[in-house]
Protein backbone atom coordinates (compact mmCIF):
# COMPACT_ATOMS: atom_id res chain seq x y z
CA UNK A 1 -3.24 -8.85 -19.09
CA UNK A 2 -6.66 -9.75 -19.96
CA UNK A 3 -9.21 -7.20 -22.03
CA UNK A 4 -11.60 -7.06 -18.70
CA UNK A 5 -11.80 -8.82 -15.65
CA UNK A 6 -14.45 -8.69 -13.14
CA UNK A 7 -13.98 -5.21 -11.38
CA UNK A 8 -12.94 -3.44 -14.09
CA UNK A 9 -16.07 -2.37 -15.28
CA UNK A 10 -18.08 0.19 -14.05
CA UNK A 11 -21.71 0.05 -13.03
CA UNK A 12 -22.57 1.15 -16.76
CA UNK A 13 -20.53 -0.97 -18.27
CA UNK A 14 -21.88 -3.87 -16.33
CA UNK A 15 -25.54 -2.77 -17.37
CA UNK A 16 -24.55 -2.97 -20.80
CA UNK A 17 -23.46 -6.49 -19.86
CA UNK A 18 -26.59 -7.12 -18.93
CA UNK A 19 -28.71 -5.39 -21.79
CA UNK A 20 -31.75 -7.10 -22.21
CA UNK A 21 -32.38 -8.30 -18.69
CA UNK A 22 -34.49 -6.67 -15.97
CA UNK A 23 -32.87 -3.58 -14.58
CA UNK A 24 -33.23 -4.63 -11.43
CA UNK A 25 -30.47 -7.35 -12.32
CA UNK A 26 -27.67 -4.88 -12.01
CA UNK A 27 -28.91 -3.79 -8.61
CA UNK A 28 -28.59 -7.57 -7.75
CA UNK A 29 -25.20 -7.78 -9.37
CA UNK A 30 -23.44 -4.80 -7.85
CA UNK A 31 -24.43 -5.86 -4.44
CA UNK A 32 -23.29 -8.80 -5.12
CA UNK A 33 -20.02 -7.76 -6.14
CA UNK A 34 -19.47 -4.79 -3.98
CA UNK A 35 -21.44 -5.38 -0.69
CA UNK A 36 -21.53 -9.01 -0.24
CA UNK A 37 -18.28 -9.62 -2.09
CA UNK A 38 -19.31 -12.57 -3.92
CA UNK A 39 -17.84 -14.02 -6.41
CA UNK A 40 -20.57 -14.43 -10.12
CA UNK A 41 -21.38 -18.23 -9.47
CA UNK A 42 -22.29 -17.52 -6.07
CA UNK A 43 -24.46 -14.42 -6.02
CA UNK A 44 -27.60 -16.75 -6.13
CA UNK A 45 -30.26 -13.96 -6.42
CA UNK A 46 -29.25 -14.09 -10.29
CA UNK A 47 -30.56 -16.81 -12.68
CA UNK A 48 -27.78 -19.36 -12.91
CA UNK A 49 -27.51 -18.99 -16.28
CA UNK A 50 -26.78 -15.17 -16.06
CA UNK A 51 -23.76 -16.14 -13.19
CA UNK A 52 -22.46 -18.83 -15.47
CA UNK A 53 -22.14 -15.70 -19.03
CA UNK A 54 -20.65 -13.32 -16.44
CA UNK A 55 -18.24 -15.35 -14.95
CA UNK A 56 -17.24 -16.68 -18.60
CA UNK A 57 -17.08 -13.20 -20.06
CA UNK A 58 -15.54 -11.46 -16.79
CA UNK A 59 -13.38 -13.72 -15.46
CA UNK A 60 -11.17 -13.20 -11.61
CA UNK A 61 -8.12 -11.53 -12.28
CA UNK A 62 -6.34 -12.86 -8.70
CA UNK A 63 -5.53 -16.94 -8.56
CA UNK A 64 -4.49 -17.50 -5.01
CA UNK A 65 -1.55 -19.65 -5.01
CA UNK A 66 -1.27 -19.27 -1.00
CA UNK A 67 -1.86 -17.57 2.28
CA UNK A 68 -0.38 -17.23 5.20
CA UNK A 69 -1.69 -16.92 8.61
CA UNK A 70 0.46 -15.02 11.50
CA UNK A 71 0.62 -16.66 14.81
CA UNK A 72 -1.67 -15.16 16.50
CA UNK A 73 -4.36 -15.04 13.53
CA UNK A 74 -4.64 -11.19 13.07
CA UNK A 75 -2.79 -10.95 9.90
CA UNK A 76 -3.42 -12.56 6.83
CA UNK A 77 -0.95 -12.63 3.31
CA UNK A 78 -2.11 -13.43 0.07
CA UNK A 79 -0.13 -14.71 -2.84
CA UNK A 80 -1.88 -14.20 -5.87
CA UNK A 81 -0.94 -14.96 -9.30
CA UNK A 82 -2.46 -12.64 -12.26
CA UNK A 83 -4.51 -14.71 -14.63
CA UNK A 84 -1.99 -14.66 -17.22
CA UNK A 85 0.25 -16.82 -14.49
CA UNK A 86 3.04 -15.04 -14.32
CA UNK A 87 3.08 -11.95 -12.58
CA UNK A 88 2.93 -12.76 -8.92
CA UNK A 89 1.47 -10.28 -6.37
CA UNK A 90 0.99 -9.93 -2.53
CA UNK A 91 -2.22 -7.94 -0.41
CA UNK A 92 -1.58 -8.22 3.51
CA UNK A 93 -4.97 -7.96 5.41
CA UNK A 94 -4.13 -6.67 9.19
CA UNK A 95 -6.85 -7.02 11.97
CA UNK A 96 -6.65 -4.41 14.90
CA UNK A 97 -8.69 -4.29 17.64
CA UNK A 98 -10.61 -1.47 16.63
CA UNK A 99 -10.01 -1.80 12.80
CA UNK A 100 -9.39 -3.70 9.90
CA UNK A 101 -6.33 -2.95 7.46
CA UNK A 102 -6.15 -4.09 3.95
CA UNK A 103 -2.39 -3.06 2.19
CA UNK A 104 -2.67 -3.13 -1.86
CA UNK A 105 -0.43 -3.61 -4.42
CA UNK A 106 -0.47 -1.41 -7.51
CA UNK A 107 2.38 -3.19 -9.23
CA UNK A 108 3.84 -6.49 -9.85
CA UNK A 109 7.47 -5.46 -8.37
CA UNK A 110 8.51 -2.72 -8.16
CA UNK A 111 10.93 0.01 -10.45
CA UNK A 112 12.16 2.67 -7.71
CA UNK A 113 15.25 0.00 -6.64
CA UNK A 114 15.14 0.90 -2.91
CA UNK A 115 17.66 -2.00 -2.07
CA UNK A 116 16.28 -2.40 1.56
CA UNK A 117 12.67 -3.07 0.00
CA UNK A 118 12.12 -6.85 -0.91
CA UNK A 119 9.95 -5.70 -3.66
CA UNK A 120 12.77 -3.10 -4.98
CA UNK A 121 14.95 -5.75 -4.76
CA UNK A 122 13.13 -8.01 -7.10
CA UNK A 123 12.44 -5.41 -9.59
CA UNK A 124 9.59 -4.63 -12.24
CA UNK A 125 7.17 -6.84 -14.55
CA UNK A 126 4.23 -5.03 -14.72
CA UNK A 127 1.61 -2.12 -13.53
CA UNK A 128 -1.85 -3.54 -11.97
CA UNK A 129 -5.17 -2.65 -13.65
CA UNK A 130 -8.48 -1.26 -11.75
CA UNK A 131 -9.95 -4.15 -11.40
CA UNK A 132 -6.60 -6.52 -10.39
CA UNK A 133 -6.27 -3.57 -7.62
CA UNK A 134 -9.96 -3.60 -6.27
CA UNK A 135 -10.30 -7.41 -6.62
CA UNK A 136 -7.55 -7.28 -3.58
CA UNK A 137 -9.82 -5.52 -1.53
CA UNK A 138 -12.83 -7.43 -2.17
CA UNK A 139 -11.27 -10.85 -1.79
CA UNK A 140 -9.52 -9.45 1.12
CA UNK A 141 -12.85 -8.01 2.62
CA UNK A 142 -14.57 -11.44 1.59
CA UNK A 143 -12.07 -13.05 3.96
CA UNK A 144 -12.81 -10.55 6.70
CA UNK A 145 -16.20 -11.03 6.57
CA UNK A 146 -15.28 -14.79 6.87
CA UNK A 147 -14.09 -13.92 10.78
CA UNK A 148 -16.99 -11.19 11.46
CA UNK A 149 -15.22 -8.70 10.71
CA UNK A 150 -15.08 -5.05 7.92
CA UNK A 151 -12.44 -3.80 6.13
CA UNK A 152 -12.23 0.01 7.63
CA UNK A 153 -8.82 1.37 5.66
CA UNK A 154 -7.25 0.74 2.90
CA UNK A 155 -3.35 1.50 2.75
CA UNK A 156 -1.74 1.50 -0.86
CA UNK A 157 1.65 0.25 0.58
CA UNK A 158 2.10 -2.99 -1.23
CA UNK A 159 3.94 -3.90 -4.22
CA UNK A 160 4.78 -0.93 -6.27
CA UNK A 161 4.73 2.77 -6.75
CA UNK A 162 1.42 3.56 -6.48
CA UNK A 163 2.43 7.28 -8.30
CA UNK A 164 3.66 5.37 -10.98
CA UNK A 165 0.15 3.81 -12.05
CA UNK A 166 -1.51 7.14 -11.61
CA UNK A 167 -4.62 6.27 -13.39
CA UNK A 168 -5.49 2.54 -12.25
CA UNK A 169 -5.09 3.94 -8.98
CA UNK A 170 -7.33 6.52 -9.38
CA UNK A 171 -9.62 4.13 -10.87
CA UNK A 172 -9.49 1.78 -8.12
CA UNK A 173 -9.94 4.49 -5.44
CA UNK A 174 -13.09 6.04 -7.25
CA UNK A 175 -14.78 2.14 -7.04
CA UNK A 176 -13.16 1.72 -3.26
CA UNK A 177 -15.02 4.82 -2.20
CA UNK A 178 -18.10 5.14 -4.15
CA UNK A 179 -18.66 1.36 -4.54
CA UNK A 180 -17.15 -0.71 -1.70
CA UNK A 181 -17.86 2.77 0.69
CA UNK A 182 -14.88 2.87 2.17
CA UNK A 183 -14.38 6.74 3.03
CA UNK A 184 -11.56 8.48 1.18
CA UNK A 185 -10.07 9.63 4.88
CA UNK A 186 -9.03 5.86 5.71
CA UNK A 187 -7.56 5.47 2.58
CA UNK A 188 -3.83 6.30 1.85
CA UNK A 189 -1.52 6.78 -0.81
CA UNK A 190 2.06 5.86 -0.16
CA UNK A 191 4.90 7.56 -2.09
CA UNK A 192 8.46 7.54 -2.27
CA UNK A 193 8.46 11.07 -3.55
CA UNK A 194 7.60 11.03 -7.24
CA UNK A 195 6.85 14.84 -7.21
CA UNK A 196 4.62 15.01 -9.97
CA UNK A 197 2.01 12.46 -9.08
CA UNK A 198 2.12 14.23 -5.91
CA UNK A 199 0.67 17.29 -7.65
CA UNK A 200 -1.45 15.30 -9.44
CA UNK A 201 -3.25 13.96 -5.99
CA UNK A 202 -3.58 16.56 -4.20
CA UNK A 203 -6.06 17.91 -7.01
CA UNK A 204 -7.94 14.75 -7.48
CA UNK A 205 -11.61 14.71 -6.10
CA UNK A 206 -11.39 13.19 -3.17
CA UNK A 207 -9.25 13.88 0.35
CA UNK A 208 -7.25 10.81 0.35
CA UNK A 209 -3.84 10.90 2.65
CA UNK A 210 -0.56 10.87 1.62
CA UNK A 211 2.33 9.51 3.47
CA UNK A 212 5.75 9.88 1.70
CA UNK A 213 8.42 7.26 2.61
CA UNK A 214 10.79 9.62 3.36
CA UNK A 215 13.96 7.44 5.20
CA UNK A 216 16.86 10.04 5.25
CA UNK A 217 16.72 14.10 5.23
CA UNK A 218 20.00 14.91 3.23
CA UNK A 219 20.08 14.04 -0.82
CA UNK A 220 23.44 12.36 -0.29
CA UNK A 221 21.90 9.42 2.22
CA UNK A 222 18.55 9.50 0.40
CA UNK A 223 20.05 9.20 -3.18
CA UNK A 224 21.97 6.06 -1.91
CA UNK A 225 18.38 4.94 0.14
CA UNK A 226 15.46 5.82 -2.24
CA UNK A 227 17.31 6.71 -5.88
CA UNK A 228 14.25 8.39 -7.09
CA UNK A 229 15.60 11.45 -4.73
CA UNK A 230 18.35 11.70 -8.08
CA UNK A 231 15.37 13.09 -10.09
CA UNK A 232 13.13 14.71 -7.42
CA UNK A 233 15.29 15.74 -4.52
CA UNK A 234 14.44 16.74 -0.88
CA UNK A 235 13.87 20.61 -2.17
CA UNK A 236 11.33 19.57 -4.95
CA UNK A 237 9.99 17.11 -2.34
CA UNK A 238 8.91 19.06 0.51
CA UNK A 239 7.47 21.94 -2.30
CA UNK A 240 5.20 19.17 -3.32
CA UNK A 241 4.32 18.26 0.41
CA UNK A 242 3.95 22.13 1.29
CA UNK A 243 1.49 22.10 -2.05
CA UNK A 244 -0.23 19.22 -1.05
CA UNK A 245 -1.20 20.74 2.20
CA UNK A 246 -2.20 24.23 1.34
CA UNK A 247 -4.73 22.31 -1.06
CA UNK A 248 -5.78 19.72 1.54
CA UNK A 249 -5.26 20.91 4.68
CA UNK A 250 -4.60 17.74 5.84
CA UNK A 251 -1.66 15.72 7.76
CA UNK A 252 1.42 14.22 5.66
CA UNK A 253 2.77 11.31 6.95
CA UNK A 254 6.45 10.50 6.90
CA UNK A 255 7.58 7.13 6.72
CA UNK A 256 11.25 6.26 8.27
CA UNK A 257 12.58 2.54 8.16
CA UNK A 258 15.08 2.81 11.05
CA UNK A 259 18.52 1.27 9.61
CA UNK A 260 21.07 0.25 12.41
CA UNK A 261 23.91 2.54 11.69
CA UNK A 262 22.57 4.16 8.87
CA UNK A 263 19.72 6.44 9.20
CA UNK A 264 19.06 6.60 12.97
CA UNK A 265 21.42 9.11 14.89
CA UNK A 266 20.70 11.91 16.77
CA UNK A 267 21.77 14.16 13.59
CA UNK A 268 19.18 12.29 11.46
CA UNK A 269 16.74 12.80 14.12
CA UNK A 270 17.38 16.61 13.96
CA UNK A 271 17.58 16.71 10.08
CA UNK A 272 14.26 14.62 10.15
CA UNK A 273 12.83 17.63 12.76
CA UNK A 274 14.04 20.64 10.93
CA UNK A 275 12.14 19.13 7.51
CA UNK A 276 8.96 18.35 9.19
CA UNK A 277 8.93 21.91 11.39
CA UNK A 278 9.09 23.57 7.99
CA UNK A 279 5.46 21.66 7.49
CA UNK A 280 4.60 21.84 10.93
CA UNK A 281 2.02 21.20 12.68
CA UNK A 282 0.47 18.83 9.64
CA UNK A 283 3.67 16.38 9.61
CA UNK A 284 3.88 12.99 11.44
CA UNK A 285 6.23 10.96 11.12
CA UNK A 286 5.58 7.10 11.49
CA UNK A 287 9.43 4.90 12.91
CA UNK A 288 9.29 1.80 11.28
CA UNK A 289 12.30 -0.40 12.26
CA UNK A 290 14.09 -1.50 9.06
CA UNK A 291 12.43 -5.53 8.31
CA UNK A 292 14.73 -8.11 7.35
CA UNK A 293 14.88 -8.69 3.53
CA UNK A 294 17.86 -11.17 1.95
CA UNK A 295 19.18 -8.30 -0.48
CA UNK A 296 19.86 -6.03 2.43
CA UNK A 297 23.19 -6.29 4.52
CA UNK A 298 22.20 -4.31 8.04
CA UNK A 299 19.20 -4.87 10.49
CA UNK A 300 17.21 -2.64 12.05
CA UNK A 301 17.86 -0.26 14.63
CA UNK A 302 17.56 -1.64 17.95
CA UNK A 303 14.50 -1.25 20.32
CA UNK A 304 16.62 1.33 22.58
CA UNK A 305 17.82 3.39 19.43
CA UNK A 306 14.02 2.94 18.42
CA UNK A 307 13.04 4.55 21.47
CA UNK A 308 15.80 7.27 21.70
CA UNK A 309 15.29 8.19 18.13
CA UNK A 310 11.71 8.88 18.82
CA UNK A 311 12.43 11.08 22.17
CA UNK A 312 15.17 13.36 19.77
CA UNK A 313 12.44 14.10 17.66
CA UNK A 314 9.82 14.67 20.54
CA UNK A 315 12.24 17.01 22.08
CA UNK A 316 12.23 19.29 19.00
CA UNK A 317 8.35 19.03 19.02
CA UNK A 318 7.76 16.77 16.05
CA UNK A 319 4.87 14.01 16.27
CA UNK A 320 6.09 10.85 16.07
CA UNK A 321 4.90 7.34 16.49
CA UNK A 322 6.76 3.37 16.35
CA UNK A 323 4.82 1.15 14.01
CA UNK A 324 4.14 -1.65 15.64
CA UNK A 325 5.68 -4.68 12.99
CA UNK A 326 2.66 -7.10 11.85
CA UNK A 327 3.33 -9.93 10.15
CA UNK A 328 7.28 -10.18 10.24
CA UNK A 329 7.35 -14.55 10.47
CA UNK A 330 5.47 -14.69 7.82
CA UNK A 331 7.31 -12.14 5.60
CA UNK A 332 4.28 -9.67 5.45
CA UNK A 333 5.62 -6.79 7.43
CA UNK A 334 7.06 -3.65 5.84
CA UNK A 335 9.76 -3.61 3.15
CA UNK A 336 8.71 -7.69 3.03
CA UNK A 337 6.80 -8.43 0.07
CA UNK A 338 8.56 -10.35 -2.12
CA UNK A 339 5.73 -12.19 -4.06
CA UNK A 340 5.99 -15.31 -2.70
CA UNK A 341 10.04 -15.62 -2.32
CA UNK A 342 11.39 -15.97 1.46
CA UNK A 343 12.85 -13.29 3.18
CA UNK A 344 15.29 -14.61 5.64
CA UNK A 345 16.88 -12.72 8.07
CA UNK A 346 20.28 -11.17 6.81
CA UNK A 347 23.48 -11.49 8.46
CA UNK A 348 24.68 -8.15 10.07
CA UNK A 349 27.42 -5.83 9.72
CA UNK A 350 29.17 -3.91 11.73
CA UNK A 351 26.98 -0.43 11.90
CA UNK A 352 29.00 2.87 11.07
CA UNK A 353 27.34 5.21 14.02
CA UNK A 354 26.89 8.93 12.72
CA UNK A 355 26.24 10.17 15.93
């Protein structure tokens, strides 16, 4: 990793930078950087001598190698490479109709080994630093801009454990809010339950959401589906999610990757229910059917077991929603990001129903 790249320093720091020059200069730079999401060489209300020293002495820390364009235009992927060349890394930027999505990496790979996660399949190199994390966003919001639109939430669902870099993230989420002014309610932090950095967000400054990728509600499925449950099981989990929410008051969101067979009978469905009625009314819980990655042997659920599985857990009274997939031909989906490798579509087996 290099000593400092371009959005790792602060606005201090960056005055230091600039010690010697007009103050107004690092008003210049920052919007620059943070509103116009220029690149140095380009922000042309600076001498070009001054763009030319800080792009030599803070260098990009994202090469694109390539992006990929949905169908229908509205989602965008982004292979990077980090400057040392080596450590590839994906952002997906999703346009809605009524918003704009970036999803963030916090790792190259990933070390939690969920094998139906591309990125858990491909393992770990290396965590991201501030600035490689809010680069994505402003490159991704520089491409946004490109097609009149704004980046309006930020989801840290990309490559990695985002509890697992607890203070990059942090760092990154301080300059996202305070600096790009995105507001800490359309920002989220997705876990797979490390229970401690948990704890550790929900007394952090600012209200940012969590949403736990939760998958199965009994250790023995989960510890075969997410093996972090072997260290922080269900119990430990949902004390950290009842903690979280006496000192946000605010709405967890539970993540389930329907698996054909696997995870999405009508006695997960009422496991599922009898966790989130134990948080109720702040859980939701968001059905994502399971996205095809190579290392992965069974598809996901089907759209009528998609649609039952979400009536079971109506009927109980639990909140519920179907993701809609974005992304899936070009391997930017859910569960997808592989850094660069293709995810074809595995070849089924025969589902063991647990109805």
């Amino acid at each position: 990793m290099i000593d400092r790249s371009l959005h790792d320093p602060d606005r201090d720091e960056l005055a230091g930078l600039l010690d010697g020059e007009p103050r107004y200069r690092i008003d210049q730079l920052w919007q620059g950087l943070y509103r116009d999401f220029l690149p140095p060489e380009e922000i042309t209300t600076l001498p070009a001598a001054l763009r030319a020293r800080i792009a030599g002495e803070l260098p990009q820390s994202l090469v694109e190698m390539r992006r990929s364009v949905s169908e229908d235009g509205a989602t965008v992927k982004f292979l990077w490479n980090l400057v040392e060349g080596n450590h590839p890394i994906e952002t997906v930027l999703m346009h809605y109709d009524e918003r704009s999505t970036v999803c963030v990496s916090t790792q190259a790979g990933c070390a939690m080994g969920c094998g139906f996660c591309a990125t858990g399949q491909a393992g770990f190199a290396r965590h991201l630093g501030v600035g490689e994390i809010v680069e994505q966003v402003v490159r991704s919001a520089r491409e946004a801009r490109r097609v009149d639109r704004r980046i309006d939430n930020i989801v840290f669902m990309g490559m990695g454990e985002p509890l697992a870099n607890r203070e990059p993230l942090w760092g990154a989420i301080e300059r996202i809010h305070g600096d790009i002014g995105i507001s800490a309610r359309h920002i989220t932090v997705s876990t797979v339950g490390i229970v401690p950095g948990i704890t550790w967000l929900a007394r952090q400054p600012l209200p940012v959401n969590l949403a736990v990728s939760l998958h199965a509600a009994n250790d023995r499925l989960r510890d075969d589906l997410v093996p972090i449950n072997r260290r922080h099981d269900l119990v430990s989990l949902m004390a950290a999610c009842r903690d979280y929410l006496t000192v946000r008051n605010r709405r967890i969101t539970f993540e389930w990757a329907l698996i054909d067979g696997t995870n999405d009978s009508r006695r997960d469905a009422d496991e599922l229910a009898d966790l989130c009625l134990g948080l109720a009314p702040a859980a939701h819980v968001n059905i994502i059917p399971l996205n095809p990655t190579p290392g992965w042997p069974t598809l996901g659920s089907p759209p009528a077991r998609v649609a039952a599985f979400r009536s079971w857990l109506a009927a109980r009274g639990v909140n519920a929603t179907v993701r809609r997939n974005r992304g899936t031909e070009i391997d930017a989906a859910c569960g997808q990001l592989a850094a660069g490798q293709p995810v074809a579509p595995p070849s089924p087996r025969t589902p063991s129903q647990r109805d």
